[in-house]
Protein backbone atom coordinates (compact mmCIF):
# COMPACT_ATOMS: atom_id res chain seq x y z
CA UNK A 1 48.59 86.47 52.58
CA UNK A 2 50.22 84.24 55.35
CA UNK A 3 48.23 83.94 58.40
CA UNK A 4 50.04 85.26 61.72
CA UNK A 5 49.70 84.11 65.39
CA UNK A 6 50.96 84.72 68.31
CA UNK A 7 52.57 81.08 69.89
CA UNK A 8 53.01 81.05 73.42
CA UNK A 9 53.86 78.78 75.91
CA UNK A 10 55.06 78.44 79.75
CA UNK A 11 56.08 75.59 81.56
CA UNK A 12 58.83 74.03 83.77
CA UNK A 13 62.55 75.08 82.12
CA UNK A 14 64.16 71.65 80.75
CA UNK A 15 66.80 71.16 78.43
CA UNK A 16 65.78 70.80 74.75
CA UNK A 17 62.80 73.23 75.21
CA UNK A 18 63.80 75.68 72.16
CA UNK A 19 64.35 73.50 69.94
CA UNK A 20 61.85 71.13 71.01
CA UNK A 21 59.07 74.02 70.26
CA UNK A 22 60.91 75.58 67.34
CA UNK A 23 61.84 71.45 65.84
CA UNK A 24 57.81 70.93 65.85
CA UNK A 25 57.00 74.44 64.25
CA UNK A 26 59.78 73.67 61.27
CA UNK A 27 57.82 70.42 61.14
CA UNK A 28 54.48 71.86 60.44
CA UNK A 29 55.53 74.18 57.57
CA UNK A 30 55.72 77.18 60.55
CA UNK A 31 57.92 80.67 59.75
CA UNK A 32 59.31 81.80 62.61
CA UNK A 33 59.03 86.37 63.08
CA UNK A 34 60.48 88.13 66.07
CA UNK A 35 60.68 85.40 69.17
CA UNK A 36 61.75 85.52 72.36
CA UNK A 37 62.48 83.21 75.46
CA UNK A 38 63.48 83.24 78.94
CA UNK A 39 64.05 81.05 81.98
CA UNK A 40 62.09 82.75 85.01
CA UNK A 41 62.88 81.20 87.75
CA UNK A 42 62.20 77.24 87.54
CA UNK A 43 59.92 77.89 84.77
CA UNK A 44 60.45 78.65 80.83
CA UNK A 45 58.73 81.33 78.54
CA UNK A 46 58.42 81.16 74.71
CA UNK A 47 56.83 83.42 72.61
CA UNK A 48 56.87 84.12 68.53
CA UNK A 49 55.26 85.88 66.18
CA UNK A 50 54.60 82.55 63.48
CA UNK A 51 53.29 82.90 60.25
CA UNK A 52 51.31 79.64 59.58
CA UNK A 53 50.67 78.09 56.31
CA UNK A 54 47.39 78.28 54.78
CA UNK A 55 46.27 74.58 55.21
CA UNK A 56 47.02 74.98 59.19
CA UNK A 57 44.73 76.44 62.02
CA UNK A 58 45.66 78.01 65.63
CA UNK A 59 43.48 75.46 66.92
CA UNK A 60 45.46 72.89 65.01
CA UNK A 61 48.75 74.50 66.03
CA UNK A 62 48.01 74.75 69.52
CA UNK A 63 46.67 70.80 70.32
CA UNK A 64 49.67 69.77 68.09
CA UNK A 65 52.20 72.09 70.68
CA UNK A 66 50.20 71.06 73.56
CA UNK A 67 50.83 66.78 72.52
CA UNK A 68 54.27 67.36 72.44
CA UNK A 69 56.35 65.75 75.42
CA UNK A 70 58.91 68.47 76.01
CA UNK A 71 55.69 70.55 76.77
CA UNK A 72 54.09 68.54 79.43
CA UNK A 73 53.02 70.54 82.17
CA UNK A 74 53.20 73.35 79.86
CA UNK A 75 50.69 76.70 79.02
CA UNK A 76 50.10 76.72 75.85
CA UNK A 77 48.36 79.30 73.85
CA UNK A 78 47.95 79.96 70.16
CA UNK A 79 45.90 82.94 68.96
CA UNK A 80 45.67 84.73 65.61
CA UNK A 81 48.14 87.87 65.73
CA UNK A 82 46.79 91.07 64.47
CA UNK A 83 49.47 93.75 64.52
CA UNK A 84 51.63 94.22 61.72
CA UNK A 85 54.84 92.25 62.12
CA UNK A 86 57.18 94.47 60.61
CA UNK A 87 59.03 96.35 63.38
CA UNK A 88 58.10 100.23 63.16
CA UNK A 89 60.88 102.71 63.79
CA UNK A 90 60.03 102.68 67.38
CA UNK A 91 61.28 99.35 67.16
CA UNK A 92 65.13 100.26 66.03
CA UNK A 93 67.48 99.42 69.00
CA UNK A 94 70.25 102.65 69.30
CA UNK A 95 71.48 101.52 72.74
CA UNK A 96 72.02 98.45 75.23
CA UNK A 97 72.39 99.36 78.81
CA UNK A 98 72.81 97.23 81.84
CA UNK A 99 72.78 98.40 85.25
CA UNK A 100 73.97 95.81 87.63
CA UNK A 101 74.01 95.67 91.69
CA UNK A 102 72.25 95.31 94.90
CA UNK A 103 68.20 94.27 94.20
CA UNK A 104 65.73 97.86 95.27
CA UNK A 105 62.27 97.52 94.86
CA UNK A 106 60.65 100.00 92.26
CA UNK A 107 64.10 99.93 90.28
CA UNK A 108 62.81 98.81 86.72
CA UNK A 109 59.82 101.33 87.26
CA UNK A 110 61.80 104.19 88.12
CA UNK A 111 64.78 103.58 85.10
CA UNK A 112 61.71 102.96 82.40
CA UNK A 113 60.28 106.08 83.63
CA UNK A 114 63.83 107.92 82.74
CA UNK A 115 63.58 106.47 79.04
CA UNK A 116 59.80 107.61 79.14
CA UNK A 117 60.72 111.04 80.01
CA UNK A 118 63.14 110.85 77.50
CA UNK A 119 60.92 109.73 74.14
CA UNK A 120 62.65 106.43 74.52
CA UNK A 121 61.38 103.24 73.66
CA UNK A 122 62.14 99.92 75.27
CA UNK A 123 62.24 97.56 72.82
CA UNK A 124 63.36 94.36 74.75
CA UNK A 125 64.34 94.25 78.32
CA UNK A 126 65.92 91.54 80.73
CA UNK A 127 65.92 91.22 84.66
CA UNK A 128 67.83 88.70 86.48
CA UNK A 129 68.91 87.79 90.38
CA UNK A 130 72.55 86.16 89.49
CA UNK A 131 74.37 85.06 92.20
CA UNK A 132 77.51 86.88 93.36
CA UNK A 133 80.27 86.00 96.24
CA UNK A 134 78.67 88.67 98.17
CA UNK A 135 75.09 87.24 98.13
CA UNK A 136 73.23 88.18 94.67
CA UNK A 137 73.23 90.72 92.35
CA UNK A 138 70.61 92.02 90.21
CA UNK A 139 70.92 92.95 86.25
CA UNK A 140 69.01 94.53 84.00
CA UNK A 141 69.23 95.12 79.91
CA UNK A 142 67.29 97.02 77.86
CA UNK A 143 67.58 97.01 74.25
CA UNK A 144 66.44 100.94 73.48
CA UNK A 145 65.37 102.72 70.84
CA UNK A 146 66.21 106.31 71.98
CA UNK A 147 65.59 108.89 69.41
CA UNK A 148 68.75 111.16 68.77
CA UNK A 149 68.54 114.38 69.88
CA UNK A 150 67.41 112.71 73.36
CA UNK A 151 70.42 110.08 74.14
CA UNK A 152 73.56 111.67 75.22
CA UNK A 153 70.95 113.63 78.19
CA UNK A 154 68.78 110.23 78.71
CA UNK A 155 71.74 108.00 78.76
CA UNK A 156 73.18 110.59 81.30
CA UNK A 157 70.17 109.90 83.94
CA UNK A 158 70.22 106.36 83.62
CA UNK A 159 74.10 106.82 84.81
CA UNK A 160 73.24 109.41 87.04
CA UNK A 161 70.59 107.56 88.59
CA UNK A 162 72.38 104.26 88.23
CA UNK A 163 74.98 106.23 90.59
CA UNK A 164 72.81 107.27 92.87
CA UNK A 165 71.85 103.91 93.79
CA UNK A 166 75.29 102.56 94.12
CA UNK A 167 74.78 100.10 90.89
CA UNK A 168 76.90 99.80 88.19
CA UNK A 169 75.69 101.09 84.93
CA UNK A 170 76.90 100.10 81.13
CA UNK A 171 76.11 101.71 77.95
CA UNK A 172 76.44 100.48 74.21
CA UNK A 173 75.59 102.95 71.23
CA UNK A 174 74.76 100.65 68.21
């Protein structure tokens, strides 16, 4: 069997930094899995599940990511990943929902709590402060995986308290 780890890295956001990272892991005979990446601020996050061929270490992997020049400055960590990389049925996005508006603290706590309450699982999510002519606005996606019999009354609280807030709120059955 293929050995698995986890790559991740942080570092300033640049242009070139996917496929900088992603270039150097073809290179080495590296699988890509599930990845992800996001600019957070000034600063970049990459993460994927790799599966590494047998000849290559996470030690090996890691000094060759942490060499490379579109990493300078960069975290980088490599470490053997354990799970099972095949997505479980918790894993099965139903819905995409983005509620959109003026920044409150405690929002992303208090709409995951809804999908808890709910059975729901969130399988990705994204938060963002976007500008807007009236100052900024704040959006959030999740990517859910809300189990059947729960949606219609779970994607009714995230409107309802989507609403109640004053922010807008967007829903996508897939």
């Amino acid at each position: 069997m293929t050995d698995l780890a986890l790559v991740s890295t942080f570092c300033p956001d640049r242009v070139g930094l996917v496929s900088g990272i992603t270039g150097h892991l073809f290179e080495l005979g590296i699988n890509l899995r599930d990845a992800t990446f996001a600019a957070l601020g000034t600063g970049a996050e990459f993460s994927a599940v790799c599966e590494l061929p047998e000849s290559l270490t996470v030690t090996e992997v890691e000094a060759s990511l942490t060499a490379l020049p579109v990493l300078a400055r960069a975290q980088v960590k490599v470490t053997p990943f354990t799970f099972d990389p095949i997505p479980g049925p918790h894993a099965l996005v139903t819905h995409r929902i983005e509620v959109s508006g003026g920044d409150q603290p405690g929002l992303v706590a208090r709409l995951s709590e809804i999908f808890t309450q709910f059975e729901a699982n969130i399988v990705r999510l994204d938060a963002q402060t976007l500008p807007d002519r009236a100052g900024e606005r704040y959006s959030l996606r999740f990517s859910v995986s809300i189990p059947v019999e729960h949606a219609a009354t779970c994607l009714a609280a995230v409107a309802n308290t989507a609403e109640m807030l004053a922010l807008n709120c967007k829903t996508e059955s897939l």
